[in-house]
PDB file of N, CA and C in Angstrom:
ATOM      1  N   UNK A   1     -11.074  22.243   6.376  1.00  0.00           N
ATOM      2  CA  UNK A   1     -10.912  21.575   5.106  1.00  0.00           C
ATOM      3  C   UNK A   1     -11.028  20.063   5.321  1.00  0.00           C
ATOM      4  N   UNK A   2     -12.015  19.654   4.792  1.00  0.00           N
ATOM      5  CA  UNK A   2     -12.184  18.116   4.975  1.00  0.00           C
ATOM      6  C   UNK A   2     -11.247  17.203   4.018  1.00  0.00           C
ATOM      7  N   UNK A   3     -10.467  16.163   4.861  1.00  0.00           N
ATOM      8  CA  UNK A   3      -9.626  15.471   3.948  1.00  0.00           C
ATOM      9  C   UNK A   3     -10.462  14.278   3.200  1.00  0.00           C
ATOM     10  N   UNK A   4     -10.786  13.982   1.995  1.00  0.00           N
ATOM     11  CA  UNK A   4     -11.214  12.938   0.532  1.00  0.00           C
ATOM     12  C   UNK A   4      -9.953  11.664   1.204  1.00  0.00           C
ATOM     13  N   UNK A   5     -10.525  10.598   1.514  1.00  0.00           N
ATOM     14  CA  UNK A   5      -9.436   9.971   1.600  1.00  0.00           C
ATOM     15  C   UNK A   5      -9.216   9.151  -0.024  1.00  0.00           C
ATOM     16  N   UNK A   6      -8.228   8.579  -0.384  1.00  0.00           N
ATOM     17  CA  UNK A   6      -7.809   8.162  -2.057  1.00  0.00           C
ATOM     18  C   UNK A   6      -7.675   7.197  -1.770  1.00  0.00           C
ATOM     19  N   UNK A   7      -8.390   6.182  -3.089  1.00  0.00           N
ATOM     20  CA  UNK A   7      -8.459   4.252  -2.656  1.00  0.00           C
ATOM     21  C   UNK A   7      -6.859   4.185  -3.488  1.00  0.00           C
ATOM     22  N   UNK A   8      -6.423   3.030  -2.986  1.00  0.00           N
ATOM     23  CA  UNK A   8      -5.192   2.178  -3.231  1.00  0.00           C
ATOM     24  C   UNK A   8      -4.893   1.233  -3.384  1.00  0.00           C
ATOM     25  N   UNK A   9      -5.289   0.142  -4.510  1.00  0.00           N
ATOM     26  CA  UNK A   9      -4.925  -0.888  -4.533  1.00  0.00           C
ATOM     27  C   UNK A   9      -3.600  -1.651  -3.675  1.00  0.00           C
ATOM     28  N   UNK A  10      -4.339  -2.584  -2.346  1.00  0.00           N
ATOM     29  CA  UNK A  10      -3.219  -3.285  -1.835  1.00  0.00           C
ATOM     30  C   UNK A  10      -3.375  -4.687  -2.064  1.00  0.00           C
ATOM     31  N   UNK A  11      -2.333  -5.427  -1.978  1.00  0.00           N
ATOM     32  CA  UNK A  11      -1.771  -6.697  -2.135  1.00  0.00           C
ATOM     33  C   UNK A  11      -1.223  -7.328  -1.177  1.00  0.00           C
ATOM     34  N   UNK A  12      -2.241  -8.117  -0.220  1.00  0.00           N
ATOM     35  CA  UNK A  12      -1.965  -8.839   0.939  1.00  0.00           C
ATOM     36  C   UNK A  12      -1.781 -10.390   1.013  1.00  0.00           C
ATOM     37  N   UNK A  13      -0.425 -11.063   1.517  1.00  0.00           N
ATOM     38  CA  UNK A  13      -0.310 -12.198   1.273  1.00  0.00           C
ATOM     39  C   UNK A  13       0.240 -12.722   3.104  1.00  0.00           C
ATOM     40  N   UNK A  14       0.625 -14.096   2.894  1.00  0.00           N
ATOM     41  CA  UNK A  14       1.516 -14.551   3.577  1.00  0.00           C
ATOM     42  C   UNK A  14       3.288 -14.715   2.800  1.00  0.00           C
ATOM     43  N   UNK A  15       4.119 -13.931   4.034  1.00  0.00           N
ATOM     44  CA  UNK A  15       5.173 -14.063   3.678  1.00  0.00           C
ATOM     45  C   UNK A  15       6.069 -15.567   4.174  1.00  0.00           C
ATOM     46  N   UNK A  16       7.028 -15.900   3.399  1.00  0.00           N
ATOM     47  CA  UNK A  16       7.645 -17.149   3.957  1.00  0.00           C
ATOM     48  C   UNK A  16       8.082 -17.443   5.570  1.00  0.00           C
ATOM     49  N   UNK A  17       7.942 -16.235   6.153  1.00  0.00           N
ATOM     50  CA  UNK A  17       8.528 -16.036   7.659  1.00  0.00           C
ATOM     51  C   UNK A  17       7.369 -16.370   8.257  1.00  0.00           C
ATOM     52  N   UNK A  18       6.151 -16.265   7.660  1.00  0.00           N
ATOM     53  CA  UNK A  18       4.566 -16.475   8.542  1.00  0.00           C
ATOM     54  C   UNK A  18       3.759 -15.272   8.734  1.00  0.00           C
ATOM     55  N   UNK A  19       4.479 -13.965   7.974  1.00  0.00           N
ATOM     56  CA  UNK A  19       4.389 -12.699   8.531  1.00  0.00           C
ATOM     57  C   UNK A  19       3.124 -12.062   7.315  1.00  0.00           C
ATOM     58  N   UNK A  20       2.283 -11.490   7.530  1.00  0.00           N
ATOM     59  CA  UNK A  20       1.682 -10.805   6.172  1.00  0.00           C
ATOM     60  C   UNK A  20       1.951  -9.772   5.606  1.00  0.00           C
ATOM     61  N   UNK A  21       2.149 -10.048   4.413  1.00  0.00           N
ATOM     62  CA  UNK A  21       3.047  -8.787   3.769  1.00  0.00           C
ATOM     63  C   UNK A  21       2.011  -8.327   2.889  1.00  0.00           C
ATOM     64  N   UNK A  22       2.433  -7.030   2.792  1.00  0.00           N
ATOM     65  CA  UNK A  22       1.165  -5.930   2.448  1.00  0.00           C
ATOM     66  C   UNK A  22       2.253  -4.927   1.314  1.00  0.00           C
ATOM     67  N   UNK A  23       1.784  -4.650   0.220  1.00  0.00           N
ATOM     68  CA  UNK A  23       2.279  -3.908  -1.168  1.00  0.00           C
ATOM     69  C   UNK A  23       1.718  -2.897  -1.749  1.00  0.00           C
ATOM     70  N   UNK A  24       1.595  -1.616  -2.152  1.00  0.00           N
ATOM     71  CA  UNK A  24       1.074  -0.821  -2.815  1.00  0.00           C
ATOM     72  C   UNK A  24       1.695  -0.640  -4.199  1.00  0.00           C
ATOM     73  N   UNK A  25       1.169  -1.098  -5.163  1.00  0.00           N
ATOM     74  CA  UNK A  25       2.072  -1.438  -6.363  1.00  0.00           C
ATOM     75  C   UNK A  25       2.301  -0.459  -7.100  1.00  0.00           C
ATOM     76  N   UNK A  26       1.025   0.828  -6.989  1.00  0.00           N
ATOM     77  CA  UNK A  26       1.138   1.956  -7.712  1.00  0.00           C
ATOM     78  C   UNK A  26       2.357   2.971  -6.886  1.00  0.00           C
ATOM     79  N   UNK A  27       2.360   3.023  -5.941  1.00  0.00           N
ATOM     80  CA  UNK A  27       3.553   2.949  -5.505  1.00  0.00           C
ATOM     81  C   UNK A  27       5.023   2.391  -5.054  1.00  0.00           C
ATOM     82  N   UNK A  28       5.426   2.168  -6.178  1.00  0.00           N
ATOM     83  CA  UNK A  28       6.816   1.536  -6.158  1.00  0.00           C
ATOM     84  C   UNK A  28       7.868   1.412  -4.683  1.00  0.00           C
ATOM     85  N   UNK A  29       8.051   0.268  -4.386  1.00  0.00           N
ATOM     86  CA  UNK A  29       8.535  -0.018  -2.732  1.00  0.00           C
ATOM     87  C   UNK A  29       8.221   0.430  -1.819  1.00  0.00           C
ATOM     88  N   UNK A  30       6.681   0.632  -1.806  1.00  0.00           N
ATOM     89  CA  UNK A  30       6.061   1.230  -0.772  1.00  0.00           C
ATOM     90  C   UNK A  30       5.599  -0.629  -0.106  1.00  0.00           C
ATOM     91  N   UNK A  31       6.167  -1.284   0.935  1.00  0.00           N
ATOM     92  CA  UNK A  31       5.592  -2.478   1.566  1.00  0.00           C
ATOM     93  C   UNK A  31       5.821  -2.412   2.412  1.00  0.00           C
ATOM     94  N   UNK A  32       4.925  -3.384   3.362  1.00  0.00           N
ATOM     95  CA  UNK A  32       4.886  -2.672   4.689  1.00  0.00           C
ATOM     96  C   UNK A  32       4.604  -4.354   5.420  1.00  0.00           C
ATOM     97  N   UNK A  33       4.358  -4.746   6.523  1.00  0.00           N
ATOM     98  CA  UNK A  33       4.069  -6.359   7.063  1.00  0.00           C
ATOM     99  C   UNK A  33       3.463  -6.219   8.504  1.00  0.00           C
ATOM    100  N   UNK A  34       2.950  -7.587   9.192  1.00  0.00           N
ATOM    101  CA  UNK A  34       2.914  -7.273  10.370  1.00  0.00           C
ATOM    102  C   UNK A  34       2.552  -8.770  10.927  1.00  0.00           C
ATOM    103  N   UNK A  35       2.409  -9.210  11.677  1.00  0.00           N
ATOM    104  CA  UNK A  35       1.900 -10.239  12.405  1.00  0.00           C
ATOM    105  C   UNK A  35       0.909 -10.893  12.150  1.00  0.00           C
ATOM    106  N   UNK A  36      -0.363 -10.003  11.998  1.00  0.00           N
ATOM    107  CA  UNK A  36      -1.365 -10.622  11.302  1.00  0.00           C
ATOM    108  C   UNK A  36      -2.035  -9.509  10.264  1.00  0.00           C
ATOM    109  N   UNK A  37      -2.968 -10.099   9.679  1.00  0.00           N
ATOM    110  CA  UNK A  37      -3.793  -9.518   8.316  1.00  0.00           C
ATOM    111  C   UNK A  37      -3.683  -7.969   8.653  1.00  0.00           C
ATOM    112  N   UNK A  38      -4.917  -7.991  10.200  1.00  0.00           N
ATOM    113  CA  UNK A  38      -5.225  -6.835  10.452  1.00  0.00           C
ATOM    114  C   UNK A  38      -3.860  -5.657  10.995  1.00  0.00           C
ATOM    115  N   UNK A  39      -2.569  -6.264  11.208  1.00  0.00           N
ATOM    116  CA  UNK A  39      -1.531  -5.209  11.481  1.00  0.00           C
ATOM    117  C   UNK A  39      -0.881  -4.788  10.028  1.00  0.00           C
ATOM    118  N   UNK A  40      -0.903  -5.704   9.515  1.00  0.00           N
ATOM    119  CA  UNK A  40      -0.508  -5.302   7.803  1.00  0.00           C
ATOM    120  C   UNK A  40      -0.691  -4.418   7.356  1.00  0.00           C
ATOM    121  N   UNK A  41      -2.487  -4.264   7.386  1.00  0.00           N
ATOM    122  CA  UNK A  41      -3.305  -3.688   6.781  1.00  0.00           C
ATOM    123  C   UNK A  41      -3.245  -2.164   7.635  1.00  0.00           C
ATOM    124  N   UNK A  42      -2.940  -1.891   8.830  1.00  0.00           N
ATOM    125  CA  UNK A  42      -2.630  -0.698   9.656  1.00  0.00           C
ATOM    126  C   UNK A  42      -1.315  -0.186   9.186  1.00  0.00           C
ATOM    127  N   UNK A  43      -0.266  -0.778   9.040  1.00  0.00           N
ATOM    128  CA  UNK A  43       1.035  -0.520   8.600  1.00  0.00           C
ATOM    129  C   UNK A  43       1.351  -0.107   7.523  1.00  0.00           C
ATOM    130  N   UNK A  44       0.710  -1.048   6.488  1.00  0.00           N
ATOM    131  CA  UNK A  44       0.893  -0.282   4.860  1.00  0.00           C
ATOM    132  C   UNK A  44       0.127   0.864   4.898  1.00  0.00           C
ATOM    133  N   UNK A  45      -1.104   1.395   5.387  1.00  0.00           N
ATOM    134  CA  UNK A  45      -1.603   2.649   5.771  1.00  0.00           C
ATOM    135  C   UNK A  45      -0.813   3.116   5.987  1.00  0.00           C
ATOM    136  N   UNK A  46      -0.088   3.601   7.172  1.00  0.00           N
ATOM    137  CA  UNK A  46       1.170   3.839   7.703  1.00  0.00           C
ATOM    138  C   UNK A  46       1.842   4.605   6.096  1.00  0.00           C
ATOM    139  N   UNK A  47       2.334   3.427   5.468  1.00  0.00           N
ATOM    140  CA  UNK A  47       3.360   3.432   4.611  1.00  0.00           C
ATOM    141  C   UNK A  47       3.025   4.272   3.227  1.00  0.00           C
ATOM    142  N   UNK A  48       1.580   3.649   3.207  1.00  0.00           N
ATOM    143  CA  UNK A  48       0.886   4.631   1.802  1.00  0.00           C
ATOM    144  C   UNK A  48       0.993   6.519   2.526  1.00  0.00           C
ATOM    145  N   UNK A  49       0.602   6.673   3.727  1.00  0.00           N
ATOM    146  CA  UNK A  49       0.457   7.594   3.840  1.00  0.00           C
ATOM    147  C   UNK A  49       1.748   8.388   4.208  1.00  0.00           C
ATOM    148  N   UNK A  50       2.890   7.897   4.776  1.00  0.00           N
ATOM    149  CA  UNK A  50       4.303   8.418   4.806  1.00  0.00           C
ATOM    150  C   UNK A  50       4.907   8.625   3.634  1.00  0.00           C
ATOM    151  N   UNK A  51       4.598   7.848   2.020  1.00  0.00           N
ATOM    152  CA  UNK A  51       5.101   7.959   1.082  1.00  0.00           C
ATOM    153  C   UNK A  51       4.827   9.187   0.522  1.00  0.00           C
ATOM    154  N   UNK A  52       2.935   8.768   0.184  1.00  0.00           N
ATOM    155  CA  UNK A  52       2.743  10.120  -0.621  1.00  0.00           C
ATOM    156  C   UNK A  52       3.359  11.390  -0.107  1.00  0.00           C
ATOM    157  N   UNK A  53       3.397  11.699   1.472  1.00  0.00           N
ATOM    158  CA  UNK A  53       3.907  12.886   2.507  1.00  0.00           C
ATOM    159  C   UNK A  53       5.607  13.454   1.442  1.00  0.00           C
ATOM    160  N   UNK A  54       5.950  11.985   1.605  1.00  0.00           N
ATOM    161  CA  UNK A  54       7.188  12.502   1.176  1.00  0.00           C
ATOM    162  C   UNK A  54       7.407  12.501  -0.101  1.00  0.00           C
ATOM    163  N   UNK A  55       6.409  12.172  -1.312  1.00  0.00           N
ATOM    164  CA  UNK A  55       6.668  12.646  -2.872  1.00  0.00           C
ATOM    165  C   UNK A  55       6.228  14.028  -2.780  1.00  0.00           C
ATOM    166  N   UNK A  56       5.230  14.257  -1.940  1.00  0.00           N
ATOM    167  CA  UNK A  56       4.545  16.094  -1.946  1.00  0.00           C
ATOM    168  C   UNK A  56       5.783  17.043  -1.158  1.00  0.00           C
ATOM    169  N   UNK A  57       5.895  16.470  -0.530  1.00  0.00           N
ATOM    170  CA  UNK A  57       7.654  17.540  -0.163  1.00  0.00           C
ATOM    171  C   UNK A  57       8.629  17.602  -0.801  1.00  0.00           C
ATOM    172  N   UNK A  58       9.280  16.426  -1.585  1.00  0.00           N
ATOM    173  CA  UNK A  58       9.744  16.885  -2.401  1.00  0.00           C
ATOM    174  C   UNK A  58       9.442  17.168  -4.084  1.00  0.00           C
ATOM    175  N   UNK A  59       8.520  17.490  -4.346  1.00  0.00           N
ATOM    176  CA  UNK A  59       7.706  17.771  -5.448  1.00  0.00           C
ATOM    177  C   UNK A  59       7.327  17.120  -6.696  1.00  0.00           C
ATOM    178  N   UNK A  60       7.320  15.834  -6.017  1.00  0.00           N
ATOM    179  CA  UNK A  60       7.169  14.840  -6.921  1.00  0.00           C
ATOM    180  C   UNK A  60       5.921  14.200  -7.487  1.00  0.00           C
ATOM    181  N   UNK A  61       5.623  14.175  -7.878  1.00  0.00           N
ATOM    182  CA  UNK A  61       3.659  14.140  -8.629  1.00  0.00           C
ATOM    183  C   UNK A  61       3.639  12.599  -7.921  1.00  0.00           C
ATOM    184  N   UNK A  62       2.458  12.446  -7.222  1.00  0.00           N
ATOM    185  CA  UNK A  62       1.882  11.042  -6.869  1.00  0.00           C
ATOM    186  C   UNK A  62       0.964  10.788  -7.497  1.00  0.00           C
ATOM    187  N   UNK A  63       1.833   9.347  -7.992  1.00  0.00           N
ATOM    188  CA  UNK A  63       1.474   8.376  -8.971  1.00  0.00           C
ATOM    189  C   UNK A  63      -0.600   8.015  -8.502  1.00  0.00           C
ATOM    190  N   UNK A  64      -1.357   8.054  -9.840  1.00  0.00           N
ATOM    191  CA  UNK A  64      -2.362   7.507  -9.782  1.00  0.00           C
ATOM    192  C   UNK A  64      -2.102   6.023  -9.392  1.00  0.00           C
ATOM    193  N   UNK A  65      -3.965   4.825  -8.567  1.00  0.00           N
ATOM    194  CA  UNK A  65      -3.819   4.180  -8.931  1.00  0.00           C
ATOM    195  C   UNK A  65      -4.584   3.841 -10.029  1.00  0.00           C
ATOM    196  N   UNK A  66      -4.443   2.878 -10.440  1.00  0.00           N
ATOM    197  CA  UNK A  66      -5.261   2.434 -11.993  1.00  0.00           C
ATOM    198  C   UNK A  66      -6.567   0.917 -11.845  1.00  0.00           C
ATOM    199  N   UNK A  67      -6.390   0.307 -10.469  1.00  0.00           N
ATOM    200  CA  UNK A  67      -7.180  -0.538  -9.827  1.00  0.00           C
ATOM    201  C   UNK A  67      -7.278  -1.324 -11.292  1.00  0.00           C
ATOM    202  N   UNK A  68      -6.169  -1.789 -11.424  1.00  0.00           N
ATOM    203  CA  UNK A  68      -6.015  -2.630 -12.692  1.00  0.00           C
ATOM    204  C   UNK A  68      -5.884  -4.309 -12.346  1.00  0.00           C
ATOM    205  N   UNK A  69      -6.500  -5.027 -11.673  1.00  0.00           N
ATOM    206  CA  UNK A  69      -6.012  -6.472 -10.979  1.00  0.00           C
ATOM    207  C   UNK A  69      -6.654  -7.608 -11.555  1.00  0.00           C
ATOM    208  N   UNK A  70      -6.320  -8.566 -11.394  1.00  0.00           N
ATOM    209  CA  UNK A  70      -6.748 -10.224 -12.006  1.00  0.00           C
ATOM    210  C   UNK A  70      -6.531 -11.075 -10.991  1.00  0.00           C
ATOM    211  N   UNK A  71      -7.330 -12.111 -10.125  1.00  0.00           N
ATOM    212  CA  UNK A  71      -7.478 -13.474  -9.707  1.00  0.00           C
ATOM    213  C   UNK A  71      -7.692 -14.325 -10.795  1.00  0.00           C
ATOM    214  N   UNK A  72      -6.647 -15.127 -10.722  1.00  0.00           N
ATOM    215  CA  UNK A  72      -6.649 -16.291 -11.858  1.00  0.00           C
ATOM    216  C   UNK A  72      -6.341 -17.764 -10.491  1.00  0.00           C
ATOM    217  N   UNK A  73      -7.223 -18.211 -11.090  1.00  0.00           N
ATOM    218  CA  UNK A  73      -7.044 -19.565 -10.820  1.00  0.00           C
ATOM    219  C   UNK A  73      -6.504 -20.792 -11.689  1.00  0.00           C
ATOM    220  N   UNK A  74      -5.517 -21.503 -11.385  1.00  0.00           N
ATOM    221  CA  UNK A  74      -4.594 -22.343 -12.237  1.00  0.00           C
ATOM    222  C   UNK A  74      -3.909 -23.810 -11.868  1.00  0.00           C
TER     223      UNK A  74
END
């Protein structure tokens, strides 16, 4: 059975510590950080994929995302 992998809107910044912090918004407190961009970006993987694990065990419908976003400049 071949696994479809599912896109996820993430949200990668610098945190005040220097650290990059990484967010999955369609999933609620799913964040994850790391040292640099590229560990962030391994970690919230990590995190997207430990979450959904654990809404499907306990039988909880995982949330669509809706790739709903805006860059505004101001």
């Amino acid at each position: 059975m071949e696994v479809v992998p599912v896109m996820r809107e993430v949200l990668i910044y610098r945190g005040e510590d220097g650290f990059w912090v990484a967010e999955c918004p369609s999933l609620p407190g799913c964040v994850s950080q790391g040292e640099t961009r590229e560990a962030a970006v391994k970690n919230i993987k990590e995190a997207i994929d430990g979450y959904v694990a654990a809404l499907k065990t306990d039988g909880i419908p995982v949330p669509e995302d809706k790739f709903d976003s805006l860059l505004l400049a101001v």
